[in-house]
C-alpha atoms as a PDB file:
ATOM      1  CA  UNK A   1     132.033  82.254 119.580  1.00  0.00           C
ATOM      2  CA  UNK A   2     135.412  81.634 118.144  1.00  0.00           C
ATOM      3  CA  UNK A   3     138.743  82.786 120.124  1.00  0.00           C
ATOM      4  CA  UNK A   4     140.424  86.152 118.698  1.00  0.00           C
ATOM      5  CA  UNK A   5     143.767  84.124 119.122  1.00  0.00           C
ATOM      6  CA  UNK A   6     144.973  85.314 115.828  1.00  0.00           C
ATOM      7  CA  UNK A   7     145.079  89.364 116.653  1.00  0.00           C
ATOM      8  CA  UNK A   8     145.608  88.893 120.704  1.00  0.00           C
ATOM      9  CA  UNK A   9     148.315  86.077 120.829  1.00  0.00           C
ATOM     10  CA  UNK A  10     150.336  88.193 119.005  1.00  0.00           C
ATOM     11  CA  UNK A  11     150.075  90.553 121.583  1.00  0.00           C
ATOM     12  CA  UNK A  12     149.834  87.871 124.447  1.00  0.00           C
ATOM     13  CA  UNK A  13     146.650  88.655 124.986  1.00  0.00           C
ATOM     14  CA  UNK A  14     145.381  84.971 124.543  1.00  0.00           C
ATOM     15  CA  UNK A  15     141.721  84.490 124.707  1.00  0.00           C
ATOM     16  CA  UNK A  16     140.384  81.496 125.763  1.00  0.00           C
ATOM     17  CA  UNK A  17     136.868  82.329 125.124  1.00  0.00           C
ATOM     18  CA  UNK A  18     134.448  85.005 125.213  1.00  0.00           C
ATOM     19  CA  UNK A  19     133.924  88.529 123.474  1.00  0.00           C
ATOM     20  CA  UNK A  20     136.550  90.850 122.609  1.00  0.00           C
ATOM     21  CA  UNK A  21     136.166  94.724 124.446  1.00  0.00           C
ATOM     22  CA  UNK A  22     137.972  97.248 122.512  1.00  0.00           C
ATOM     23  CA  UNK A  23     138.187 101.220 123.142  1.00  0.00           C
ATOM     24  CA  UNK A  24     137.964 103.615 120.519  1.00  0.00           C
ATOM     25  CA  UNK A  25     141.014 105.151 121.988  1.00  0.00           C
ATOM     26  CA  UNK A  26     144.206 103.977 123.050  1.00  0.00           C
ATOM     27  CA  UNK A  27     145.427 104.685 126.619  1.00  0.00           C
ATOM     28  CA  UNK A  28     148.160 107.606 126.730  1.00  0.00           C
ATOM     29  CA  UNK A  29     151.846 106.231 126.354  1.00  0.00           C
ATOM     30  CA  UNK A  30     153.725 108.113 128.355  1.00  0.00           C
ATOM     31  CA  UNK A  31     155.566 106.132 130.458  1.00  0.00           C
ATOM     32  CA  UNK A  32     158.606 104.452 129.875  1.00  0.00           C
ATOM     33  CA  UNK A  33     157.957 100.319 130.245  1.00  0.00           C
ATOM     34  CA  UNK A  34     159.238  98.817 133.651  1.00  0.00           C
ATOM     35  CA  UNK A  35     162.590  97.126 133.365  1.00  0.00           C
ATOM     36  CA  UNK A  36     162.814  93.911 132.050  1.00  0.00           C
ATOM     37  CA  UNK A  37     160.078  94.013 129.324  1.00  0.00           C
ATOM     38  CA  UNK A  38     162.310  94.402 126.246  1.00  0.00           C
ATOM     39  CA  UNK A  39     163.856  91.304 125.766  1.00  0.00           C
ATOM     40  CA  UNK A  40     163.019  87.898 124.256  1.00  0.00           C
ATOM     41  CA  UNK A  41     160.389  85.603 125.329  1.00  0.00           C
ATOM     42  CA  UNK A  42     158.740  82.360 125.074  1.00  0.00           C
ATOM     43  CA  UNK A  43     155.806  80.333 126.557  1.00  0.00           C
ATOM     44  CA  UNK A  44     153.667  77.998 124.754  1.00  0.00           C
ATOM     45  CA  UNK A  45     150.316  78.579 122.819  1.00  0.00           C
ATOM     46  CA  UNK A  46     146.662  77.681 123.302  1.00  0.00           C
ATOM     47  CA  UNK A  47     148.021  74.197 120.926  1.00  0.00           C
ATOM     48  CA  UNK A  48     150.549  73.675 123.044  1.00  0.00           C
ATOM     49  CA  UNK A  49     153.152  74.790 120.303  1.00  0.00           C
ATOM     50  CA  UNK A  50     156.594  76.979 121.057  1.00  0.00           C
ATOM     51  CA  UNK A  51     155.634  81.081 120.581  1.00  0.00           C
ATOM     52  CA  UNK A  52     158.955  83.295 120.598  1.00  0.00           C
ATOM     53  CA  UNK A  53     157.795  87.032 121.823  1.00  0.00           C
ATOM     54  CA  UNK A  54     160.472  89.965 121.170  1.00  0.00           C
ATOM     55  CA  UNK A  55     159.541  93.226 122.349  1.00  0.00           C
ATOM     56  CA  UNK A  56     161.379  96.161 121.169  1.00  0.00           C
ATOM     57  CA  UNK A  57     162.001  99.748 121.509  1.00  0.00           C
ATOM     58  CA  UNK A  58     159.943 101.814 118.205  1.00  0.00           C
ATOM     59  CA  UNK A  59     159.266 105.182 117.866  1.00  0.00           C
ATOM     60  CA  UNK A  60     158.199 108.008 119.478  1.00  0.00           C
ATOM     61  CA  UNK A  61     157.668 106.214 122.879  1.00  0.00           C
ATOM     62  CA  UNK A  62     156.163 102.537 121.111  1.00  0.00           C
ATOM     63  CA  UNK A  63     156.798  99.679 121.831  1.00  0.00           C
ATOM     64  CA  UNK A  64     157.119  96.390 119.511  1.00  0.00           C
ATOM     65  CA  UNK A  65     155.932  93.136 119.638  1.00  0.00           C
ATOM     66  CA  UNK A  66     157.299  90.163 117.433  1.00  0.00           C
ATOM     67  CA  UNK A  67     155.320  86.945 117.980  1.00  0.00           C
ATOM     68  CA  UNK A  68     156.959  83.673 115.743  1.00  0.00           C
ATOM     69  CA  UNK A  69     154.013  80.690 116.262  1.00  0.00           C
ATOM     70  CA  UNK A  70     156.125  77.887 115.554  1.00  0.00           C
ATOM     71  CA  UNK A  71     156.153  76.945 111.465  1.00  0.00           C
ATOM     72  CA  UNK A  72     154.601  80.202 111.346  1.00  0.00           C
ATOM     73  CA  UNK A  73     155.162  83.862 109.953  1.00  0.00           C
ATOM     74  CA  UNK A  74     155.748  86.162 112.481  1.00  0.00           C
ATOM     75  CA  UNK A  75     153.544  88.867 113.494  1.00  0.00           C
ATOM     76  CA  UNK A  76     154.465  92.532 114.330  1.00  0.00           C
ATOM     77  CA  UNK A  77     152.119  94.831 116.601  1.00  0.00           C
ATOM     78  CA  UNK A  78     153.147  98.087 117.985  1.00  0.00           C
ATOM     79  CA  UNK A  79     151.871  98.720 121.644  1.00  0.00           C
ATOM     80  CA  UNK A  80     152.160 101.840 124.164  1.00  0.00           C
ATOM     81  CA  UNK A  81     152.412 101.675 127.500  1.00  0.00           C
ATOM     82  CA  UNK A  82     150.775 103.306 131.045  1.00  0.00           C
ATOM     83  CA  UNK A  83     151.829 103.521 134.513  1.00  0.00           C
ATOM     84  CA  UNK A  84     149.026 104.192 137.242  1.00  0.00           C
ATOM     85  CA  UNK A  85     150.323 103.493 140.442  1.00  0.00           C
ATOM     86  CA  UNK A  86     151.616 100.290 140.678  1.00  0.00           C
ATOM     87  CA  UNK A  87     149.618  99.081 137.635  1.00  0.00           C
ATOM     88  CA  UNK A  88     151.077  98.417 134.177  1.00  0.00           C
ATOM     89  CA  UNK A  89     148.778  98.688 131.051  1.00  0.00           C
ATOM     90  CA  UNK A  90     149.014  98.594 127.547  1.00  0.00           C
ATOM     91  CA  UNK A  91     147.257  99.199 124.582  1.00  0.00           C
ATOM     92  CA  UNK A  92     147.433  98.118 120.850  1.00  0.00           C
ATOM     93  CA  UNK A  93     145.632  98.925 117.771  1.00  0.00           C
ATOM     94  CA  UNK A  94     143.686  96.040 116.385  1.00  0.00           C
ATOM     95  CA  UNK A  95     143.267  94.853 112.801  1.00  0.00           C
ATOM     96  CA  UNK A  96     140.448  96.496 110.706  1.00  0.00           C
ATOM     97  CA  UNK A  97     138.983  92.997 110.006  1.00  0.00           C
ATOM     98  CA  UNK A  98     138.621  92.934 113.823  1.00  0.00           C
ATOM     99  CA  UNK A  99     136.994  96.685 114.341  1.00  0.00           C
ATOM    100  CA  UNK A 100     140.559  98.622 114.053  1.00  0.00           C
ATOM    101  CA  UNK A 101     139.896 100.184 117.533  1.00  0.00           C
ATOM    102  CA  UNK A 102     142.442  99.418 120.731  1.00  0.00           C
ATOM    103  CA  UNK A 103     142.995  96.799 122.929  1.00  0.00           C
ATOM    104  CA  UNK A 104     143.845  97.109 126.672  1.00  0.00           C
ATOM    105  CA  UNK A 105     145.621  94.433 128.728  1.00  0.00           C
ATOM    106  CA  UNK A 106     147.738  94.760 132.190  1.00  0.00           C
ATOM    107  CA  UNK A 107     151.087  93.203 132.869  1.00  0.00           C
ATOM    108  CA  UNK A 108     154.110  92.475 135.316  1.00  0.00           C
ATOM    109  CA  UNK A 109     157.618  91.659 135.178  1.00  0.00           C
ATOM    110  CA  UNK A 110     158.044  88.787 138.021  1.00  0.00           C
ATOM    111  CA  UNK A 111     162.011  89.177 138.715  1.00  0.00           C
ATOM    112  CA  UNK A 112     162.965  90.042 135.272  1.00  0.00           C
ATOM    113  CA  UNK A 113     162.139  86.274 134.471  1.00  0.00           C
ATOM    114  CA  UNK A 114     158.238  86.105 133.585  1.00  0.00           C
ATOM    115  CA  UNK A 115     156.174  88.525 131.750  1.00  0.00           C
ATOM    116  CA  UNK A 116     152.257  87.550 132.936  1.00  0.00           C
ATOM    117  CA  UNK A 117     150.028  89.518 130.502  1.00  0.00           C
ATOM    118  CA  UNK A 118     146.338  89.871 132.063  1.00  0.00           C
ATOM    119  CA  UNK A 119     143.253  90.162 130.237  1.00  0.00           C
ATOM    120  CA  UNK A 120     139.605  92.587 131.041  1.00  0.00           C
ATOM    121  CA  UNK A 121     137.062  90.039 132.425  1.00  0.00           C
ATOM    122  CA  UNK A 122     134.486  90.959 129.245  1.00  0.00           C
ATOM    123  CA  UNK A 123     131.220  90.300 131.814  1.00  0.00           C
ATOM    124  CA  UNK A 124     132.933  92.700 134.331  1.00  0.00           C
ATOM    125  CA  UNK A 125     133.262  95.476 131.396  1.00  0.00           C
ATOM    126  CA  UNK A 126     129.381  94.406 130.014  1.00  0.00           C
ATOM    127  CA  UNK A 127     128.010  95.204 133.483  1.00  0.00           C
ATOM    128  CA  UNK A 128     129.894  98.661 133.940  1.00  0.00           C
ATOM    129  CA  UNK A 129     128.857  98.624 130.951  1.00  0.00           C
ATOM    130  CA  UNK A 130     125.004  98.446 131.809  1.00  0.00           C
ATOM    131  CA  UNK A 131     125.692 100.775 135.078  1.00  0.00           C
ATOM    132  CA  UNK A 132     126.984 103.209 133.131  1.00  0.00           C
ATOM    133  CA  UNK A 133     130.481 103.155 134.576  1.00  0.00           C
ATOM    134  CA  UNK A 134     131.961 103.505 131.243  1.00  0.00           C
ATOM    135  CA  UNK A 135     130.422 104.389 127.888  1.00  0.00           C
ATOM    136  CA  UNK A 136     130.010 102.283 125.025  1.00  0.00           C
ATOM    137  CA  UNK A 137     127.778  99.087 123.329  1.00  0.00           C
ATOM    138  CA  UNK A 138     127.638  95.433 121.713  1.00  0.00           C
ATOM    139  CA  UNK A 139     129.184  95.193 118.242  1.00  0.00           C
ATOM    140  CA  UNK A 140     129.284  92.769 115.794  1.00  0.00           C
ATOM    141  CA  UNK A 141     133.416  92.592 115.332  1.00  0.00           C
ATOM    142  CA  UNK A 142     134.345  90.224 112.599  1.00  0.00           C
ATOM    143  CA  UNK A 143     131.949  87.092 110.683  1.00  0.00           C
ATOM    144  CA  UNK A 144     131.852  84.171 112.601  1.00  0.00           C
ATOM    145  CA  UNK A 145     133.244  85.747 115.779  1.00  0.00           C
ATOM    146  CA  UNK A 146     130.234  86.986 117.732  1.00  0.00           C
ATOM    147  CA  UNK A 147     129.362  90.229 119.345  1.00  0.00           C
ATOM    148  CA  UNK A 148     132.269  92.467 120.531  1.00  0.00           C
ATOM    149  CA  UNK A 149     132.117  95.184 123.137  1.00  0.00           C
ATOM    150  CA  UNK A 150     133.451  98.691 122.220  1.00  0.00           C
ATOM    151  CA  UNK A 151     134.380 100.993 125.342  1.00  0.00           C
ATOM    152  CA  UNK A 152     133.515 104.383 124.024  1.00  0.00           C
ATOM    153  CA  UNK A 153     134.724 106.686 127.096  1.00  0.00           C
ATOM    154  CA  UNK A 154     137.680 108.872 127.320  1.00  0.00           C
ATOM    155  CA  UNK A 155     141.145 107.576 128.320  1.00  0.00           C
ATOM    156  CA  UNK A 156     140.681 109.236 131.721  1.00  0.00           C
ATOM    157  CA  UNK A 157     137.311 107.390 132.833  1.00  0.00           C
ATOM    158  CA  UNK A 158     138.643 104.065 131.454  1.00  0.00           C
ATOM    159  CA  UNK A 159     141.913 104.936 133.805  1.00  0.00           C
ATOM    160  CA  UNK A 160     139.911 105.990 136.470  1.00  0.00           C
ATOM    161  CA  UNK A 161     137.769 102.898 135.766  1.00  0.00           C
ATOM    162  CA  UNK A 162     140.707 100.166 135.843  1.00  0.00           C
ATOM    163  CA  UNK A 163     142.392 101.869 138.646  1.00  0.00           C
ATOM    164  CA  UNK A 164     139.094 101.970 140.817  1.00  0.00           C
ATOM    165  CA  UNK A 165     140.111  99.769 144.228  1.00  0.00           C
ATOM    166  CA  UNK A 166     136.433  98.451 143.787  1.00  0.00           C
ATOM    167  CA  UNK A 167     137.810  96.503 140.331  1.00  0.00           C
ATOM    168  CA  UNK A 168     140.400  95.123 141.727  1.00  0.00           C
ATOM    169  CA  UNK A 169     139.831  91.688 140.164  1.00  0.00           C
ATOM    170  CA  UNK A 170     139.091  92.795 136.646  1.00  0.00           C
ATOM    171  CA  UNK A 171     142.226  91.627 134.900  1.00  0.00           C
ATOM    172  CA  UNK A 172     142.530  87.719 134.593  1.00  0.00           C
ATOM    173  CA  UNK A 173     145.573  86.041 133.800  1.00  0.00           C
ATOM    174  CA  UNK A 174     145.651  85.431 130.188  1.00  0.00           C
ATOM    175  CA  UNK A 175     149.391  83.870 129.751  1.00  0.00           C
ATOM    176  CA  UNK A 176     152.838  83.494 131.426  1.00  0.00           C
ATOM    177  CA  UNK A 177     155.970  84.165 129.530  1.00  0.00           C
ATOM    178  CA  UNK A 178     159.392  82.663 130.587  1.00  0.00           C
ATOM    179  CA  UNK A 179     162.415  84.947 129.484  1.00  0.00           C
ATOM    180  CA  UNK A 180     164.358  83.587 126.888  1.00  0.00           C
ATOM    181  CA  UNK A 181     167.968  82.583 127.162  1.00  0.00           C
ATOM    182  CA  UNK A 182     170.373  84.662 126.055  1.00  0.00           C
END
């Protein structure tokens, strides 16, 4: 199965591998994002090659994500973002050539210097999957890409869900940003 670099690098979510699990809803945005997240950004992708990240402030309580690949156009993807407890999350629409449903990823701020964006662990999701945890089923996302998995439960069982003590180790690093200089 190919990577879904294309839709989640944009949004830092870089996969190295594996199935994509999308939600048919986003998570509520209510909270305002932790200090330190706007800003500028950069790290370096799965090629090794410079990636500039600028979130911004958009409307209505969005966020917005700029990604420039080096030599490349830039990408824009608007994001919310949730606070349980002492847990960051965010979600994103994606593409319709990729299902047009939501991605969720976690993230922290590590002294106002790095932004490390975590990933779901897609066999973790698959079995709560199968234990009926949360809701949902296997879907064929995009040609050539393999099967997807789309989380069909509510916002507050996928909450409930992440925050669980129990899944503690669901969210695997995914990348490591560096903040830009000014």
């Amino acid at each position: 199965m190919k990577a879904w670099r294309v839709v989640l690098l944009t949004l830092s979510f870089l996969m190295l591998g594996g199935c994509l699990v999308t939600f048919s809803e986003p998570l509520p945005g209510k909270s305002s994002t932790p200090r330190g997240l706007v800003g500028s950004w950069i790290t370096k992708d799965a090629w090794g090659e410079p990636l500039k990240l600028v979130i911004t402030r958009a409307d209505a309580g969005a966020y917005k994500a700029v990604a420039t690949p080096k030599g490349k156009s830039a990408q824009t993807y608007v994001f919310n973002v949730a606070q349980q407890g002492n847990r960051w999350y965010l979600s994103a629409r994606v593409p319709g050539e990729f299902g047009g449903n939501y991605v969720i990823g976690g993230f922290d701020i590590v002294d106002g210097k790095e932004l490390v964006v975590y990933n779901l662990d897609v066999q973790q999701v698959q079995q709560a999957l199968g234990s009926k945890e949360l809701s949902g089923h296997s879907t064929e996302v995009a040609q050539d890409n393999g099967e997807g998995v789309l989380v069909d439960s509510p916002p507050e069982r996928v909450l409930a869900y992440l925050n669980d003590p129990a899944n503690s180790d669901l969210f695997v690093e995914a990348v490591r940003f560096k903040r830009a200089g000014k």
